[in-house]
N, C-alpha and C. Protein backbone atom coordinates (compact mmCIF):
# COMPACT_ATOMS: atom_id res chain seq x y z
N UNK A 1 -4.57 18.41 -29.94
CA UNK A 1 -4.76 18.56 -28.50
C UNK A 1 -6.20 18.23 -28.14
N UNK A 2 -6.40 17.35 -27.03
CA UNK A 2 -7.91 17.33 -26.46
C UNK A 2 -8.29 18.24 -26.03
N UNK A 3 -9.23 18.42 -26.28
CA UNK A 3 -10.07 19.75 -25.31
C UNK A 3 -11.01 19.45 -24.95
N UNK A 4 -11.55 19.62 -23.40
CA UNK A 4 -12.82 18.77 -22.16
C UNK A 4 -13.24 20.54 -22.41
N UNK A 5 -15.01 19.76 -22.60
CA UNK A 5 -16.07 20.47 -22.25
C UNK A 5 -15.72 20.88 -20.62
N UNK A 6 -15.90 22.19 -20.05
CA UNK A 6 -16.06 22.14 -18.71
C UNK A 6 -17.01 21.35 -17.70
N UNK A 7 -18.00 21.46 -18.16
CA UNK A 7 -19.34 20.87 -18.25
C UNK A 7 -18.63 19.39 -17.51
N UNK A 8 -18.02 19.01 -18.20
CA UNK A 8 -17.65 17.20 -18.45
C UNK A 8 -16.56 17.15 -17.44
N UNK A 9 -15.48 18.20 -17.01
CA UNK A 9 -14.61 17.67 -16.41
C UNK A 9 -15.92 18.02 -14.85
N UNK A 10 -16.53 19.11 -14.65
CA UNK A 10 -17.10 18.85 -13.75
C UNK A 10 -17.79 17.64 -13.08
N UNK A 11 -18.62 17.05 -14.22
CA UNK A 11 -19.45 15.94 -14.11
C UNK A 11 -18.09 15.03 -13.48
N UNK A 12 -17.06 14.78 -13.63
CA UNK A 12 -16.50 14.00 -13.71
C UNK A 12 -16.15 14.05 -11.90
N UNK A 13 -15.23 15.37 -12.03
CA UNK A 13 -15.34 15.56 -10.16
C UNK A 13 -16.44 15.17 -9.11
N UNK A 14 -17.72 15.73 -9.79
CA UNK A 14 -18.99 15.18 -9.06
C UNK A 14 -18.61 13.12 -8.28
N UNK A 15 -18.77 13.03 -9.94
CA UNK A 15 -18.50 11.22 -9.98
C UNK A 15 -17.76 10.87 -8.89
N UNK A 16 -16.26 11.56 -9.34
CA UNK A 16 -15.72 11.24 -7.91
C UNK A 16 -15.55 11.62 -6.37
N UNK A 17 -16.31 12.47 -6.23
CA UNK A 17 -16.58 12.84 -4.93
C UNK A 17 -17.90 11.77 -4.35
N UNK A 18 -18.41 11.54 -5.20
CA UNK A 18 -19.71 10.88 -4.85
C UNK A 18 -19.07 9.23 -4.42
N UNK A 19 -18.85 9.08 -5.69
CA UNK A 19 -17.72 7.70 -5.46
C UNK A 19 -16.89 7.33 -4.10
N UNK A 20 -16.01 8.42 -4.14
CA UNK A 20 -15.04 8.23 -2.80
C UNK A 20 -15.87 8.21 -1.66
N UNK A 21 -17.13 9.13 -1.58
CA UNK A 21 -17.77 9.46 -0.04
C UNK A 21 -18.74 7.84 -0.12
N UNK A 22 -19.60 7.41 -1.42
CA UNK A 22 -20.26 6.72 -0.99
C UNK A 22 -19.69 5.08 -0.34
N UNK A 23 -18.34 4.99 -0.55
CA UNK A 23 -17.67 4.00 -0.32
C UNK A 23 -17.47 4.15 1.18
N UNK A 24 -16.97 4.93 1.44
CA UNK A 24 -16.55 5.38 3.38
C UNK A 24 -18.00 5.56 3.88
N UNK A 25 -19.21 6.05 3.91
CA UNK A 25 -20.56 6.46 4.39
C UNK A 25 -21.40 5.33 4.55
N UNK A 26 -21.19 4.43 3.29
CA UNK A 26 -22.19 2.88 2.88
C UNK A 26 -21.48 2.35 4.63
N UNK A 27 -21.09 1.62 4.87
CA UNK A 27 -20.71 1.08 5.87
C UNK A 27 -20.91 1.53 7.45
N UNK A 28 -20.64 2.41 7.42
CA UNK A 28 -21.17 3.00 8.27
C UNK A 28 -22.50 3.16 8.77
N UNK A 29 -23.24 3.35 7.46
CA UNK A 29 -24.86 3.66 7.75
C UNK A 29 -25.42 2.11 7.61
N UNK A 30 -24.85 1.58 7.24
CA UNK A 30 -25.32 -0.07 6.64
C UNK A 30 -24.97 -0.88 8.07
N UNK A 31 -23.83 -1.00 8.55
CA UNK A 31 -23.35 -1.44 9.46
C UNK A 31 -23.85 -1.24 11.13
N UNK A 32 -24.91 -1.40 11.58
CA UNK A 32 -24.97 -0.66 13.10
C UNK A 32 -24.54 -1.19 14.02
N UNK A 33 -24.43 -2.34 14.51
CA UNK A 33 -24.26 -2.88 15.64
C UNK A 33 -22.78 -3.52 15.34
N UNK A 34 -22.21 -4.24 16.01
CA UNK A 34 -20.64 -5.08 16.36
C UNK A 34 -20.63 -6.53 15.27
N UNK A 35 -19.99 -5.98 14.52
CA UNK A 35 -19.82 -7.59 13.46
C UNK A 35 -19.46 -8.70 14.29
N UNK A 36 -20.19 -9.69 13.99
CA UNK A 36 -19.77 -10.88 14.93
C UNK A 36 -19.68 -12.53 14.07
N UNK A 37 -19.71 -11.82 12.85
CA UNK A 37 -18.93 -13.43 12.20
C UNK A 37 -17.35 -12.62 11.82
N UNK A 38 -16.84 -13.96 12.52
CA UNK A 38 -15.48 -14.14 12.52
C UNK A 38 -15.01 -14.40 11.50
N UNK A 39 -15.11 -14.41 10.32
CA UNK A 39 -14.54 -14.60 9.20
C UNK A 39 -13.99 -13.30 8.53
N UNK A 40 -15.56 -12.43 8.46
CA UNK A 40 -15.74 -11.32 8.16
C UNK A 40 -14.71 -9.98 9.17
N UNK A 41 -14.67 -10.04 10.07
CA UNK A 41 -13.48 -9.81 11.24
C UNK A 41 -12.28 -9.75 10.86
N UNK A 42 -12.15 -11.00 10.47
CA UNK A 42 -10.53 -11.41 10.10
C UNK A 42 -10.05 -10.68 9.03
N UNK A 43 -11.38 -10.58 7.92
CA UNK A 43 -10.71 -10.03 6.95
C UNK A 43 -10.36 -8.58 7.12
N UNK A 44 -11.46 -8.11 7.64
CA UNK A 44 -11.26 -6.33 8.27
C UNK A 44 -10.07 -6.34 8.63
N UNK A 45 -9.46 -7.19 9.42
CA UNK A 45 -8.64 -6.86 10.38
C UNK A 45 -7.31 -6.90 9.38
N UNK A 46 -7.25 -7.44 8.22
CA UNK A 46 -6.25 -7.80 7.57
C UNK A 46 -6.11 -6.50 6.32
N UNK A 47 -7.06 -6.22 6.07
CA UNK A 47 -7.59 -5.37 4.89
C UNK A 47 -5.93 -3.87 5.07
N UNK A 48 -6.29 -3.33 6.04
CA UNK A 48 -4.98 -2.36 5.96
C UNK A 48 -3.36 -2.59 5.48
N UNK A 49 -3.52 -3.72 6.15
CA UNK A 49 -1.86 -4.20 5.70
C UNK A 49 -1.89 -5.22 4.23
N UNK A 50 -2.95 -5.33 3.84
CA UNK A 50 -2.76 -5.67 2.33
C UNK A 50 -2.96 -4.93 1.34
N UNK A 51 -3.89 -3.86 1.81
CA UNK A 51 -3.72 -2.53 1.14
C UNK A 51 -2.38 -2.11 1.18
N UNK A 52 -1.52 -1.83 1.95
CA UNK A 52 -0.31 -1.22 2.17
C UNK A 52 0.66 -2.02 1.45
N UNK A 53 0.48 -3.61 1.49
CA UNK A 53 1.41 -4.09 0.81
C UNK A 53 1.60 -4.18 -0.48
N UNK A 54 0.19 -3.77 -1.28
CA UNK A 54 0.08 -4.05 -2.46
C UNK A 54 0.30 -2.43 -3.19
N UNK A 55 0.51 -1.49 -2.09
CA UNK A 55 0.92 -0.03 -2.31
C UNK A 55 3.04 -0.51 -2.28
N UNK A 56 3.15 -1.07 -1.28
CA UNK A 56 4.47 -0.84 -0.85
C UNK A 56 5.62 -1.68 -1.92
N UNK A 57 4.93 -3.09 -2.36
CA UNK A 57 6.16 -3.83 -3.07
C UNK A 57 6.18 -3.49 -4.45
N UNK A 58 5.20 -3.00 -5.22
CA UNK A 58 6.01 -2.45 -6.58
C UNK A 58 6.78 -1.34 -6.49
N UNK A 59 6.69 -0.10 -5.58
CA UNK A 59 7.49 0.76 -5.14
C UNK A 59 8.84 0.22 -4.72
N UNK A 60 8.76 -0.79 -4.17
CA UNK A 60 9.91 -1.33 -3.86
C UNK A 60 10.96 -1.71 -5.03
N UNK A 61 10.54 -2.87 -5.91
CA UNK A 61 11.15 -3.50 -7.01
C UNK A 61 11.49 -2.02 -7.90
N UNK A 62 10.66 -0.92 -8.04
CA UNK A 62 10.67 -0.29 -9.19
C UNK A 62 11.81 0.92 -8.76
N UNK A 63 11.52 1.30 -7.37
CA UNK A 63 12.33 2.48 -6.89
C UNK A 63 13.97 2.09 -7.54
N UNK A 64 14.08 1.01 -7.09
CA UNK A 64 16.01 0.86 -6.87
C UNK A 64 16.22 0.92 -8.61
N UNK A 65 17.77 0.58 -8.46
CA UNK A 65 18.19 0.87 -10.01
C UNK A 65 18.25 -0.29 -10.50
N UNK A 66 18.17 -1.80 -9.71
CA UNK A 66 18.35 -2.86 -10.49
C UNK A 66 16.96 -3.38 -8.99
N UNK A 67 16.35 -4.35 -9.71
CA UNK A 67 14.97 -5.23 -8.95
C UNK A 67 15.41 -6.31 -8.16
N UNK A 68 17.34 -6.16 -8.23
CA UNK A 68 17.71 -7.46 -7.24
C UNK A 68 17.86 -6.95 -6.03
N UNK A 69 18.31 -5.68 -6.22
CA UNK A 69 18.53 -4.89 -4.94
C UNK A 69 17.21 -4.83 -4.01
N UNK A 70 16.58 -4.34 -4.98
CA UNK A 70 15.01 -4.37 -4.20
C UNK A 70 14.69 -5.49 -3.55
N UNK A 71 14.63 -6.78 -4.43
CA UNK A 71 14.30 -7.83 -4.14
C UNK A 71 14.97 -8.21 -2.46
N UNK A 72 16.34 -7.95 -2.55
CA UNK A 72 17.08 -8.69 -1.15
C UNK A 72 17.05 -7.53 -0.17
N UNK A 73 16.28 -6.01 -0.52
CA UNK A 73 15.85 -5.65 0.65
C UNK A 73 14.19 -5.52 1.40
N UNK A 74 13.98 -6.64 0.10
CA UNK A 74 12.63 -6.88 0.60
C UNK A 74 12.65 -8.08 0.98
N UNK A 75 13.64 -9.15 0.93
CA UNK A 75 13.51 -10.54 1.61
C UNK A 75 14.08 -10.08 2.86
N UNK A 76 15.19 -9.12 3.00
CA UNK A 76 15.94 -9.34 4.48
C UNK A 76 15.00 -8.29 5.31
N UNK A 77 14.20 -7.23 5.07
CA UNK A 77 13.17 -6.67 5.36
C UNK A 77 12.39 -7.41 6.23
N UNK A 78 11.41 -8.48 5.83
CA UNK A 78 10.51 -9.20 5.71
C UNK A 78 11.13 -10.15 7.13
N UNK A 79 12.34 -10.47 7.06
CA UNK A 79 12.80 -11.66 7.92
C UNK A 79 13.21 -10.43 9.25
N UNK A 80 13.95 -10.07 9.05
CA UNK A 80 14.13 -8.52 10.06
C UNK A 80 13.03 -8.34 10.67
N UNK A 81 11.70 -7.99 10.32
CA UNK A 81 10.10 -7.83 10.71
C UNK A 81 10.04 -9.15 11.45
N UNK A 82 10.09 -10.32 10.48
CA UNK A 82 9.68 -11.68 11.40
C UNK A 82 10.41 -11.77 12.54
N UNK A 83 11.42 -10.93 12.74
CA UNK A 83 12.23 -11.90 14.19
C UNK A 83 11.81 -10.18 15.36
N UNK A 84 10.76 -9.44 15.04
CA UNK A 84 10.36 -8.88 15.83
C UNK A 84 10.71 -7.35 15.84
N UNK A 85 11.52 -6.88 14.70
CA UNK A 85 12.12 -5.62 14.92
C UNK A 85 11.43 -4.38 14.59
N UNK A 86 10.86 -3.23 14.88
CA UNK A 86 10.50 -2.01 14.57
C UNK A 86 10.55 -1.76 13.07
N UNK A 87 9.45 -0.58 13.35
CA UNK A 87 9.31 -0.15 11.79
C UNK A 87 11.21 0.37 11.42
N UNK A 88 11.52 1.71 11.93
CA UNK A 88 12.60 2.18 11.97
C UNK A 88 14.05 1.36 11.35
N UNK A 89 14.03 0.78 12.44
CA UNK A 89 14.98 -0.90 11.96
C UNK A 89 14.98 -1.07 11.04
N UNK A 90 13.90 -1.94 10.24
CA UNK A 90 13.55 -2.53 9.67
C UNK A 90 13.88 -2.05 8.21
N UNK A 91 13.45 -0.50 8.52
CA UNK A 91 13.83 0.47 7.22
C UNK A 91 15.08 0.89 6.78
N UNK A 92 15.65 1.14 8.02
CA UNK A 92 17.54 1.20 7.95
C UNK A 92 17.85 0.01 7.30
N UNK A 93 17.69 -1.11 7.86
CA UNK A 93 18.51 -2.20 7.06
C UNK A 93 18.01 -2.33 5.73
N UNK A 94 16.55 -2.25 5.49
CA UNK A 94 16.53 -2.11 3.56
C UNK A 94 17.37 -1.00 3.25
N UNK A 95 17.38 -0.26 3.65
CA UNK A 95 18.50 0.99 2.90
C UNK A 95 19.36 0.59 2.57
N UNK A 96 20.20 0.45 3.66
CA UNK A 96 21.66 -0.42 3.77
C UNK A 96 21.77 -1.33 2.90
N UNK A 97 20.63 -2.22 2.85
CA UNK A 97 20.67 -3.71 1.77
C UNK A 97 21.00 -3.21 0.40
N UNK A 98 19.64 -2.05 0.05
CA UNK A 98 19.76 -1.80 -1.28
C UNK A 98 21.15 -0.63 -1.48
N UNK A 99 21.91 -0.05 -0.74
CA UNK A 99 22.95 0.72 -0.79
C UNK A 99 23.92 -0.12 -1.07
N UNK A 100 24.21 -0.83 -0.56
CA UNK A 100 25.89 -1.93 -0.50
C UNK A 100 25.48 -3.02 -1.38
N UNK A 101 23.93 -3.28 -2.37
CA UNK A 101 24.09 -3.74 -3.39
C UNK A 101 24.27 -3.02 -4.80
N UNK A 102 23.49 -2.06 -4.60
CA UNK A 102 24.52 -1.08 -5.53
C UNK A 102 25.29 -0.17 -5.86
N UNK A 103 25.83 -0.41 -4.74
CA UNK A 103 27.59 -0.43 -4.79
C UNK A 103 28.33 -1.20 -5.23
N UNK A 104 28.06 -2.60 -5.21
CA UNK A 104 28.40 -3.79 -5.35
C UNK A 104 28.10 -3.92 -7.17
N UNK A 105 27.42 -2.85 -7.48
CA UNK A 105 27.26 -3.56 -9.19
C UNK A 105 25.71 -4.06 -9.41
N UNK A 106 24.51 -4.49 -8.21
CA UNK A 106 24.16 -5.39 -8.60
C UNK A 106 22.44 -4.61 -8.63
């Protein structure tokens, strides 16, 4: 069995408290006035939903019982979203997708 010095798991919490805050604080204090290159913008602006996506699609493939199911309720998902529909929606019909595919065997 391992056994942590207390000492060490502390140090370690420190690390990450320091870590997590200096990441959210740097920007803030670094940043004063209104970003105004547009490049830099774009990416901000994009940054949440690629965070989320790169949280959301292995959950996806891995949750179901087979990765095809996943797969075709993450393509009909995706097209569902493109033609304008709500979060809500959007989520019912992956259910549905991945339900009546495995049912189906698949």
């Amino acid at each position: 069995m391992l056994r942590m010095e207390n000492n060490s798991i502390v140090i370690y919490i420190l690390l990450g408290i320091i870590t997590t805050n200096l990441i959210r604080i740097l920007p803030i204090t670094l940043i004063k006035g209104k970003i105004r290159n547009r490049f830099v913008r774009s990416v901000l602006y994009y940054v949440p939903y690629v965070t989320l996506t790169v949280m959301t699609f292995p959950a996806i493939m891995q949750t179901t019982m087979t990765p095809w199911s996943g797969l075709a309720a993450f393509v009909v998902g995706v097209a569902a979203a493109w033609r304008g529909m709500g979060l809500f929606p959007v989520a019912a019909i992956c259910c549905a997708v991945v339900y009546l595919m495995q049912m189906a065997g698949y």
